[in-house]
Each structure stands twice: as C-alpha cells, then as structure tokens.
Protein backbone atom coordinates (compact mmCIF):
# COMPACT_ATOMS: atom_id res chain seq x y z
CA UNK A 1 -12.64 -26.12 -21.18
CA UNK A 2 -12.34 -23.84 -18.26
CA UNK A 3 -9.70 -21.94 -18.08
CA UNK A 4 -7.28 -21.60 -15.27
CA UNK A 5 -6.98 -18.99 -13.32
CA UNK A 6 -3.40 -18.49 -10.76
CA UNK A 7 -3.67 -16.80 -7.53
CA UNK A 8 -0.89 -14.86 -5.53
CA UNK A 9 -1.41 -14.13 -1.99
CA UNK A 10 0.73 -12.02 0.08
CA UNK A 11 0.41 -11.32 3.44
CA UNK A 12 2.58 -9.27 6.24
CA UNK A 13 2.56 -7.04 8.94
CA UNK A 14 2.21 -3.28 7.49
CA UNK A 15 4.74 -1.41 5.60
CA UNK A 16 6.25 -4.17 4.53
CA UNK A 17 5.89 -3.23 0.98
CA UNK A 18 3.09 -5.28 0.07
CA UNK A 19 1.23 -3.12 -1.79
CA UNK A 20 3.87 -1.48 -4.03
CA UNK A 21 5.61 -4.69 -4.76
CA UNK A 22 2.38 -6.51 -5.87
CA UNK A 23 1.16 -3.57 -8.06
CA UNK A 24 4.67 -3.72 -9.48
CA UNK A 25 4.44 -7.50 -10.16
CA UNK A 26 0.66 -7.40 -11.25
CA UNK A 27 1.80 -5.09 -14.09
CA UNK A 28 4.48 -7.19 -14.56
CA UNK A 29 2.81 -10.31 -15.06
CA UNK A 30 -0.76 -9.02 -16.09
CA UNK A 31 -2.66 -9.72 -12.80
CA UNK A 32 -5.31 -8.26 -11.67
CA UNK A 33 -3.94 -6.16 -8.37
CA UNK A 34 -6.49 -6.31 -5.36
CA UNK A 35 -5.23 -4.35 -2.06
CA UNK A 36 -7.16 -6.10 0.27
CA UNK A 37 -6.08 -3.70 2.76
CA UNK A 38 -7.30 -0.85 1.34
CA UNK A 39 -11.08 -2.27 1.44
CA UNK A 40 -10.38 -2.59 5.18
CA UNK A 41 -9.78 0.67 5.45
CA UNK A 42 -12.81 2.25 3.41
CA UNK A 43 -14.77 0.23 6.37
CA UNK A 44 -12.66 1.82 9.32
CA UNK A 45 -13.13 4.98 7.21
CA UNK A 46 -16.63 4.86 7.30
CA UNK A 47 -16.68 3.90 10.91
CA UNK A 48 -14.20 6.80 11.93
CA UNK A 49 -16.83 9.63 10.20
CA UNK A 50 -19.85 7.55 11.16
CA UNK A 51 -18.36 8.31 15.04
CA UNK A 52 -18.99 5.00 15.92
CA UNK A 53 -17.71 2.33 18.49
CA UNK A 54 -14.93 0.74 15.90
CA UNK A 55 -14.49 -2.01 18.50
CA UNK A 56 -18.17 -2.75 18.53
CA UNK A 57 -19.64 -5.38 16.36
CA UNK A 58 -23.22 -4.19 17.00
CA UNK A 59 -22.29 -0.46 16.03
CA UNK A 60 -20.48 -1.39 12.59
CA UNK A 61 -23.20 -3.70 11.96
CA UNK A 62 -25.79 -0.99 12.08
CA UNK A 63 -23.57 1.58 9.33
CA UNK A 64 -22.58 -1.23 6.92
CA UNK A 65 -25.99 -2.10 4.58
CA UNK A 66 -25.78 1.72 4.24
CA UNK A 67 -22.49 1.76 2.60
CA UNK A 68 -21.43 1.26 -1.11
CA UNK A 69 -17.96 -0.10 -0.99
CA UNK A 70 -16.74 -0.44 -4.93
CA UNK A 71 -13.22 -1.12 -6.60
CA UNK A 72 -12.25 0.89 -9.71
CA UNK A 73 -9.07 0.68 -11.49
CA UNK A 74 -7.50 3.69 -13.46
CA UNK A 75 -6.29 3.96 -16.92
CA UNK A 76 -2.36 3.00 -15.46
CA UNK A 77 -4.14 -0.39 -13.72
CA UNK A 78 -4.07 0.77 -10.04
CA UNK A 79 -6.78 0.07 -7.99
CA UNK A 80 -8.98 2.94 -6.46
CA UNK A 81 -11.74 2.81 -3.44
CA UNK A 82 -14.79 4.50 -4.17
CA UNK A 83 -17.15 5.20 -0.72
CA UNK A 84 -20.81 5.63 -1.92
CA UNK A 85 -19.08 7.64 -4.39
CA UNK A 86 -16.25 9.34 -3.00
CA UNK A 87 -13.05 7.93 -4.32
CA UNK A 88 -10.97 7.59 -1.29
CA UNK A 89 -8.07 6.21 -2.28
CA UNK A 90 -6.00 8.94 -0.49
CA UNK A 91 -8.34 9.74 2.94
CA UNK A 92 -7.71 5.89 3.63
CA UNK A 93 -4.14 5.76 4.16
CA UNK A 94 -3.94 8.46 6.61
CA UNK A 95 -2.52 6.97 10.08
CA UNK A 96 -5.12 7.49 12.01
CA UNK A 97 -7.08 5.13 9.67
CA UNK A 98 -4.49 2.38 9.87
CA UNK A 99 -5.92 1.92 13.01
CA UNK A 100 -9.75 2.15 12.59
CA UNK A 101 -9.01 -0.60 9.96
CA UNK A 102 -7.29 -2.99 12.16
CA UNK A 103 -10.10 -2.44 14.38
CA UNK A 104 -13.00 -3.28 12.39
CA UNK A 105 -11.14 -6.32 10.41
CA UNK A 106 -11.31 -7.98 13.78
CA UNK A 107 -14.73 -8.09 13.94
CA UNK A 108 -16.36 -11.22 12.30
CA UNK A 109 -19.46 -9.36 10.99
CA UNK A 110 -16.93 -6.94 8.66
CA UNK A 111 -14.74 -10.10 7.70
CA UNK A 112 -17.93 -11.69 6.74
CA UNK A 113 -19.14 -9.12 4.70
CA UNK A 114 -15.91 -8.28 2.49
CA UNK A 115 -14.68 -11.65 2.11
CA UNK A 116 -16.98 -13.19 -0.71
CA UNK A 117 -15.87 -9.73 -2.51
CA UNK A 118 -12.30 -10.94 -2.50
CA UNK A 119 -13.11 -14.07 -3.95
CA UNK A 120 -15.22 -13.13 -6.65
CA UNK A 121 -11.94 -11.65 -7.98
CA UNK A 122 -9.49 -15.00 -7.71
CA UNK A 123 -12.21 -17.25 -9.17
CA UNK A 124 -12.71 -14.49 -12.38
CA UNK A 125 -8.89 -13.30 -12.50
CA UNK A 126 -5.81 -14.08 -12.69
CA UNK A 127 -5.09 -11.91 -8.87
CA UNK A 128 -2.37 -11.48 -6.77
CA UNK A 129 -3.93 -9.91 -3.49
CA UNK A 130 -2.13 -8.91 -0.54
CA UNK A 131 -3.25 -8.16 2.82
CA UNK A 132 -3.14 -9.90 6.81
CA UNK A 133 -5.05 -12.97 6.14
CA UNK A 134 -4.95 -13.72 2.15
CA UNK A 135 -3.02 -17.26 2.50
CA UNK A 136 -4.93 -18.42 6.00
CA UNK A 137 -8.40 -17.50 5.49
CA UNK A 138 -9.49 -15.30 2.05
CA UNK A 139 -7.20 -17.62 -0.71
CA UNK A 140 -5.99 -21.12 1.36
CA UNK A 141 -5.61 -22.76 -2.26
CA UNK A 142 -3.67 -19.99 -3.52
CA UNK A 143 -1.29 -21.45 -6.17
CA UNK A 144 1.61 -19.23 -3.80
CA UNK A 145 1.88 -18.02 -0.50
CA UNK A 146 4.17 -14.91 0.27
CA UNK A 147 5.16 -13.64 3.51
CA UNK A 148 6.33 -10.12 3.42
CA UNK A 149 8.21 -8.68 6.10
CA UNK A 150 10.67 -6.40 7.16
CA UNK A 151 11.97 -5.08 10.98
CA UNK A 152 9.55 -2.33 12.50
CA UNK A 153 12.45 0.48 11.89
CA UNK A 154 12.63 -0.60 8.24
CA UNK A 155 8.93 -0.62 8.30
CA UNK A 156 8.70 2.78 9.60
CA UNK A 157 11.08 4.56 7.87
CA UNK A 158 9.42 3.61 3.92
CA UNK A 159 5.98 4.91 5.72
CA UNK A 160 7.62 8.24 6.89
CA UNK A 161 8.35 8.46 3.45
CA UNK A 162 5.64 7.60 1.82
CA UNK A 163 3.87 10.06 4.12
CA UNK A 164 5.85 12.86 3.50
CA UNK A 165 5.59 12.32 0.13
CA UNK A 166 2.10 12.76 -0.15
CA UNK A 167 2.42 16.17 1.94
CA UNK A 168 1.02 14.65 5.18
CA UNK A 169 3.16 15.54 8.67
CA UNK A 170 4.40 12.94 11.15
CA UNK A 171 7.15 12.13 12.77
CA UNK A 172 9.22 9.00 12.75
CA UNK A 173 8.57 8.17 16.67
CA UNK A 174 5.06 8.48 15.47
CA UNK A 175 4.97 6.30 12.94
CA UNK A 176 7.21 3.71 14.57
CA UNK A 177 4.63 3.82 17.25
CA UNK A 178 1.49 3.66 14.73
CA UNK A 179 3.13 0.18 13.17
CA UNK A 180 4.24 -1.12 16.54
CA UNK A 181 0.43 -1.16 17.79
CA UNK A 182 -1.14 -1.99 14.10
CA UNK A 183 1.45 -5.02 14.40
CA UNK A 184 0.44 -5.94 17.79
CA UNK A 185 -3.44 -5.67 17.06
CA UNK A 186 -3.22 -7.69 13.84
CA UNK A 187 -1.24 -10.82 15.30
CA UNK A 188 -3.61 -10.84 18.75
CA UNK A 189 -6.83 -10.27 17.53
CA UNK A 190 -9.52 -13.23 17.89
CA UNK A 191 -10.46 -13.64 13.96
CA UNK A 192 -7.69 -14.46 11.21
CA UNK A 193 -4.57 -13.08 13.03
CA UNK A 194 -1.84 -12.16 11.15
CA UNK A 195 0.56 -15.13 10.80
CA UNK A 196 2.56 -16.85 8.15
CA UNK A 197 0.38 -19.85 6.57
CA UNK A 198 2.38 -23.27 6.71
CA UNK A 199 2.89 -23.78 3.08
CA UNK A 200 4.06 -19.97 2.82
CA UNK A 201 7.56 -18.90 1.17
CA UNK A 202 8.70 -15.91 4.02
CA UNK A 203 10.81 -13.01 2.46
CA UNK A 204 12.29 -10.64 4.41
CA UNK A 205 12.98 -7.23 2.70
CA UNK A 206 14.48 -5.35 5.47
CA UNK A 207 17.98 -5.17 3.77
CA UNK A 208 16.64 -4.89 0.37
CA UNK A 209 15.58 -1.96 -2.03
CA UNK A 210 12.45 -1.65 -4.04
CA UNK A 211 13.88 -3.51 -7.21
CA UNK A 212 15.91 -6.25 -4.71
CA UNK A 213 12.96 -7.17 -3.50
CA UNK A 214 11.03 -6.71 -6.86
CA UNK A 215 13.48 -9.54 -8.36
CA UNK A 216 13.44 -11.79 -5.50
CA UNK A 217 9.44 -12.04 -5.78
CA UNK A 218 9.79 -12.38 -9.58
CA UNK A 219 12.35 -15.02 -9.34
CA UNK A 220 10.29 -16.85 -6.45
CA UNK A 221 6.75 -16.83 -8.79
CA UNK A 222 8.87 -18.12 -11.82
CA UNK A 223 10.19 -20.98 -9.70
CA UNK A 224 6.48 -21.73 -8.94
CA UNK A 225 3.87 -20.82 -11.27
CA UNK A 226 3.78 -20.77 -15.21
CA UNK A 227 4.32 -17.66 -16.29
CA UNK A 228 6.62 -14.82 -17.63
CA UNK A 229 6.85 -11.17 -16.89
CA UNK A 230 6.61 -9.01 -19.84
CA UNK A 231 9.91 -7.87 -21.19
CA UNK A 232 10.34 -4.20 -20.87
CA UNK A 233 12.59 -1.90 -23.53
C-alpha cells in the first residue's frame, strides 16, 4: 500500500513571514520544509554575477545547464542552497537579489526548469512549501492552500529587522520601496502571478506576532489535515 503523503502550500507577497512560519510548523509537524523562494533566488544570484540580461529569456537560458542548483538541510532541519558548491544561503537574501529573483521567476524557461524539482519533493515527502505560485501552478492538489499576507509597512518593518539582524545596512524607506516593487512585479508578471488560488484559506498577519500567527496556522492545518504537532516540554 502506498503511503500518503500531505502537502502544505503557502503562498504571499514577500515578508509576509512565509518562510519562518513554515520552518516553524515543518518542525512542528515533521515536514519536510522547502523555501521555494530561496531556489529563485540562487537563479537571480547566478544571473546577477553572471552580468547578464535578468529580463532576458535567451541570456538566462544560455548560464543555466552550467549551474548546479542543490538543496541541503542542516543538522537543526533548515534548508540550505548550495551554488555549484557554494552554500549561499546568506548571499541570496540580500535586497538587491530580491529583485534579480523576481526577475528571472518570470521567465518561463527558469519556471520550467525548477519546477519538476519542487515536485519531486511533495510526491516523496510529507512538504509544506511556500513561495508566489505553490497553490496555482507548482502544488494545485495540495491537501491546503495558505495565503500569507500582511500590509507593506508590516511587511517592511520584520525585513528591516531581519536585515539588521544579520549585520546588513538599509533603511526602512528602502526596504519599503524594495517590497513595494517585488510586490508589484510578482502580481503583473505574464507567468504564474502572484494571487490567492480559489480554494485558498487567506490569513492576514499584519496585527499578529510570530507565535499569533504560529497558532492560527496550527489551528487552521488541524482543522484540515490529519495530524498533530509534537508536544514540546
């Protein structure tokens, strides 16, 4: 008998929280975490030091059978990108990435040549993945849908945050700018906009903490799905 595997897919505009809510829940729950985002950005990370045309499909067609894109998780679970061998996990999330990455996901040739790699995992795993296009286009049968959002000033202030507290300096009009454009590029472009799928539960974290929001996703997948999160001491 086959056994049966339950997929999670969260999607929302960035700095919602997606990522540190579903490697929060993953642990929680024993998924298997996959940051779909952060494979979009080893591509836009490769096309920023390649020096290439991010915009053109021709130019990111002729860098990608050169690279060696490859997922890794650490002894605590957490998922690291590896860049023909170069873990980087932290080069990625710099802001001026954010960008190159919502540049190339909107071409069809780097859609096309990640998304069988997200699959792989929610056939083999139990996964919650998060990301712009999870519940439209990566995971439509996903046992639940999540859309994650917040307003662009809550969005920007948890980035500021999270920037400074990785040493990198910005400034909030900066950032608020950075997520007003990323927001703007992911719900116009051509291929798999970001938008909520129909069948999607929307939850909107702008007046809620880390752990508020934490228990309102943990109460929404036990309404849904069978399973328990693992009691802690």
């Amino acid at each position: 008998m086959n056994q049966k595997f339950y997929s999670i897919a969260i999607d929302g505009p960035s700095g919602a929280g997606k990522s540190s809510l579903a490697k929060k829940i993953s642990a929680a729950y024993h998924f298997l975490y996959l940051d779909t985002g952060a494979i979009y950005r080893t591509v836009g990370l490769a096309a920023y030091r390649a020096g290439i045309d991010r915009q053109s499909e021709e130019e990111l067609s002729s860098i990608l059978p050169g690279l060696k894109i490859e997922i890794r998780y650490d002894d605590t679970g957490l998922q690291r990108m590896f860049l023909n061998g170069e873990d980087v996990s932290e080069a990625i999330r710099m802001p001026e990435i954010s960008l190159c990455a919502s540049d190339v996901s909107a071409l069809p040739v780097c859609r096309a040549y990640l998304l069988e790699m997200q699959r792989r995992f929610a056939r083999e795993y139990n996964v919650i993945v998060d990301g712009r296009d999870i519940g439209t286009v990566v995971l439509p049968d996903a046992d639940l849908k999540i859309y994650l959002t917040a307003s662009s000033e809550e969005r920007a202030k948890r980035r500021l945050l999270e920037l400074e507290q990785k040493g990198i300096k910005t400034t909030f009009d900066e950032v608020l700018k950075d997520i007003e454009q990323r927001d703007y590029q992911d719900t116009h472009r051509d291929i798999a906009p970001l938008r909520k799928a129909e069948d999607a539960v929307e939850v909107d974290t702008s007046h809620l903490d880390r752990e508020q929001s934490f228990e309102a996703l943990c109460n929404l997948i036990e309404s849904r799905l069978p399973v328990k999160r693992e009691e802690t001491a």
